[in-house]
C-alpha atoms as a PDB file:
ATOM      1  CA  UNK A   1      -4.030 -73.893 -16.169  1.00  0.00           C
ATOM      2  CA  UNK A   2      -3.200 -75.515 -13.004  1.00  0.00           C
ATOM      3  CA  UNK A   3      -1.303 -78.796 -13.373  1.00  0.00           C
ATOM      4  CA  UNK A   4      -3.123 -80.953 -10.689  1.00  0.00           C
ATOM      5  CA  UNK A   5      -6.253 -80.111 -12.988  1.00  0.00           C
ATOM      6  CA  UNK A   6      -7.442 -82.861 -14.983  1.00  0.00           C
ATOM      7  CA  UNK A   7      -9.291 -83.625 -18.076  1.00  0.00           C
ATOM      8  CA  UNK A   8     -12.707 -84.803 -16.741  1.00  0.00           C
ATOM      9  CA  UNK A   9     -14.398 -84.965 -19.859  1.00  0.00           C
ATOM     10  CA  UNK A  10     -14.996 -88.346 -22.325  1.00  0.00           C
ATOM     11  CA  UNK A  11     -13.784 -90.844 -20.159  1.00  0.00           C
ATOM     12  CA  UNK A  12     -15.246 -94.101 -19.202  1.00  0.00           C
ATOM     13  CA  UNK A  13     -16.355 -94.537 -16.458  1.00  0.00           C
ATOM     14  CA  UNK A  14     -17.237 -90.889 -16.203  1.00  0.00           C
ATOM     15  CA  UNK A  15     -16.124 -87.977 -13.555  1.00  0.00           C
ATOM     16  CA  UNK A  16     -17.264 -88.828 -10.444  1.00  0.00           C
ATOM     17  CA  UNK A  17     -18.544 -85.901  -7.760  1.00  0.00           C
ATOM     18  CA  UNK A  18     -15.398 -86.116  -5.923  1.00  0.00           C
ATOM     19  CA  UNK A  19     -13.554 -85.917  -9.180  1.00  0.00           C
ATOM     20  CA  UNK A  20     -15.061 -82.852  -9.953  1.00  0.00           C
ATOM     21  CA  UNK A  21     -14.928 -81.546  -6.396  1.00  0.00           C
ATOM     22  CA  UNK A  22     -11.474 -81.950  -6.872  1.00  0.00           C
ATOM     23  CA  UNK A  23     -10.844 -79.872 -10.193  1.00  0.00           C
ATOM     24  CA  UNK A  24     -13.154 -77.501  -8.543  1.00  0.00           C
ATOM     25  CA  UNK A  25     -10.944 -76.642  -5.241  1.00  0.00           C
ATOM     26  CA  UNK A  26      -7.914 -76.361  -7.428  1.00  0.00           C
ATOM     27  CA  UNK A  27      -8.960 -73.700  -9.404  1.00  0.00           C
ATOM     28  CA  UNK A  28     -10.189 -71.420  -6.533  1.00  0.00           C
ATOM     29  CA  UNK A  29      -7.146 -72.583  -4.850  1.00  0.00           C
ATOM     30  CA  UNK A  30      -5.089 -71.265  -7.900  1.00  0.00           C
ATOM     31  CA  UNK A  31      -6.885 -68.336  -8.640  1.00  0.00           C
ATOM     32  CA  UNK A  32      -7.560 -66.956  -4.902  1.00  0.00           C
ATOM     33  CA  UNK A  33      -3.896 -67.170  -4.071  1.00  0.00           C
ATOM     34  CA  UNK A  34      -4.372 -69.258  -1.183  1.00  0.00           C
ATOM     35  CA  UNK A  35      -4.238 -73.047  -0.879  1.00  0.00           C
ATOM     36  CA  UNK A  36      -5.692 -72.724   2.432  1.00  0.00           C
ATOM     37  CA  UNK A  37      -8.287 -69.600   3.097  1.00  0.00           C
ATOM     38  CA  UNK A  38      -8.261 -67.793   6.441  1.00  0.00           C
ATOM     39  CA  UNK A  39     -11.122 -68.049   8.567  1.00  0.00           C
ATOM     40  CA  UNK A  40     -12.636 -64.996   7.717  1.00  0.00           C
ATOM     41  CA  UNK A  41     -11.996 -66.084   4.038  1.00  0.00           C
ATOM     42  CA  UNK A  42     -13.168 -69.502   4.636  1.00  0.00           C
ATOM     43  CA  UNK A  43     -17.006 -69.241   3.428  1.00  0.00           C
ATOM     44  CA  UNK A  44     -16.344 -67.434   0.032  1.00  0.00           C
ATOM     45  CA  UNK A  45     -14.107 -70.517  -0.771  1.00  0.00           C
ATOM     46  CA  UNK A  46     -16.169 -73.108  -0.405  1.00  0.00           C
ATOM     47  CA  UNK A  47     -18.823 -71.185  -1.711  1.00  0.00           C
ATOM     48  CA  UNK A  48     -17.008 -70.439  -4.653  1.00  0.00           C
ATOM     49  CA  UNK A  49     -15.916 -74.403  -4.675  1.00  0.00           C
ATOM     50  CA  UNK A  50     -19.483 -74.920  -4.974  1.00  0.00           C
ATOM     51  CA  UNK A  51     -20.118 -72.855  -7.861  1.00  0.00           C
ATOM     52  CA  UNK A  52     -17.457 -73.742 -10.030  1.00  0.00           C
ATOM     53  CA  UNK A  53     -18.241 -77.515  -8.992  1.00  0.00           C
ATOM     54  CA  UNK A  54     -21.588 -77.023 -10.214  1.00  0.00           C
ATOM     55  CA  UNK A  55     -20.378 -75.173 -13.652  1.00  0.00           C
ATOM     56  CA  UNK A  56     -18.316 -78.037 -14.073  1.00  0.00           C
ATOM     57  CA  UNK A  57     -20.922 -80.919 -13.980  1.00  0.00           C
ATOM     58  CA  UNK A  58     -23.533 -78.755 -16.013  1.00  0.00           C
ATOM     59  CA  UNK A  59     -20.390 -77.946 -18.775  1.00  0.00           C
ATOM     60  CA  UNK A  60     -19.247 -81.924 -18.555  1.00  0.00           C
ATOM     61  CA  UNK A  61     -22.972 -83.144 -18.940  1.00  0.00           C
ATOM     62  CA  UNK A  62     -23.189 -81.046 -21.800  1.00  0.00           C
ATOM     63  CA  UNK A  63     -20.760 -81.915 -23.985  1.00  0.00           C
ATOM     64  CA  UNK A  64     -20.845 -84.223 -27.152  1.00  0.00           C
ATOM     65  CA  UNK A  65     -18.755 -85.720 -28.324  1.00  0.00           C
ATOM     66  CA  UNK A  66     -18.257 -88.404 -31.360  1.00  0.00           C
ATOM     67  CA  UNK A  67     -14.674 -90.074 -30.260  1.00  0.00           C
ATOM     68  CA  UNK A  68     -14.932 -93.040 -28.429  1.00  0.00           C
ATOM     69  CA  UNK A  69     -14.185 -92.516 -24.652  1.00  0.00           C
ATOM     70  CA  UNK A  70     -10.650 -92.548 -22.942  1.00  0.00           C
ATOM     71  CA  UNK A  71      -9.318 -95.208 -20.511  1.00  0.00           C
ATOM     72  CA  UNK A  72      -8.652 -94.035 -17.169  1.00  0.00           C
ATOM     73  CA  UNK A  73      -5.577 -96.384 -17.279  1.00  0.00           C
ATOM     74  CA  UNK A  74      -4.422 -95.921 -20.644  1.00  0.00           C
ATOM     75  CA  UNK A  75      -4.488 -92.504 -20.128  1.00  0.00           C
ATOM     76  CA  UNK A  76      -2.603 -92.582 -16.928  1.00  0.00           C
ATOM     77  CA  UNK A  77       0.112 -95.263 -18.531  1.00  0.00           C
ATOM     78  CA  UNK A  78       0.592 -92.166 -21.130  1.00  0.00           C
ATOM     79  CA  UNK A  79       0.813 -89.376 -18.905  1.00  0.00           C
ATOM     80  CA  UNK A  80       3.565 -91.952 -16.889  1.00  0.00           C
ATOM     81  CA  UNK A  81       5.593 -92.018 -20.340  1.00  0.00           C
ATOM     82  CA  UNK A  82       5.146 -88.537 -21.175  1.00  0.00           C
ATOM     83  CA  UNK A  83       6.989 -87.802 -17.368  1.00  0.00           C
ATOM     84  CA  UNK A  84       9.726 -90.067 -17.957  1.00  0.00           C
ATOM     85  CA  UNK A  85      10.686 -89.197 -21.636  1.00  0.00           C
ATOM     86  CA  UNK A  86      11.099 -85.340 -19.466  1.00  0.00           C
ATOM     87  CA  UNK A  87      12.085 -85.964 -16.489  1.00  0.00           C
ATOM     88  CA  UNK A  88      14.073 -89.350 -16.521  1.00  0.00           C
ATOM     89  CA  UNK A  89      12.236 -92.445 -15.338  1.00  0.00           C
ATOM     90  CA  UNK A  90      11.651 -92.199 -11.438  1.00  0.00           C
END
């Protein structure tokens, strides 16, 4: 999976659109090949963007889930230590 991909799911306040926009152009970006299409390529990009923007929100409002939801903060504050206990603080 593409690192710049986040978890989007069980976290309060939830995924916003751009959030999920987001996730969305990385993983045509990552899969196509190309962080920026061609002109001629430009329109099955975004159109894919679209799609797998829309797959997203459908899978994310469909979840369930019993564990109480995630801290945007806490969660980055982890993610922070995780980095620094492997890379060496920054």
């Amino acid at each position: 999976m593409c690192r710049n991909i986040r978890v989007l799911h069980n976290f309060e306040p939830p995924a916003t659109e751009d959030e999920v926009v987001a996730a969305a152009v990385q993983y045509v970006r990552k899969i196509s090949g190309a962080a920026k299409p061609s002109a001629a390529n430009q329109e099955a990009f975004d159109q894919a963007v679209r799609a797998v923007a829309e797959a997203t929100r459908v899978l994310l409002d469909s979840l369930v889930t019993t564990a109480p939801p995630k801290d945007r903060e806490v969660e980055a504050a982890k993610a922070k230590e995780r980095s620094a206990a492997r890379f060496g603080p920054r």
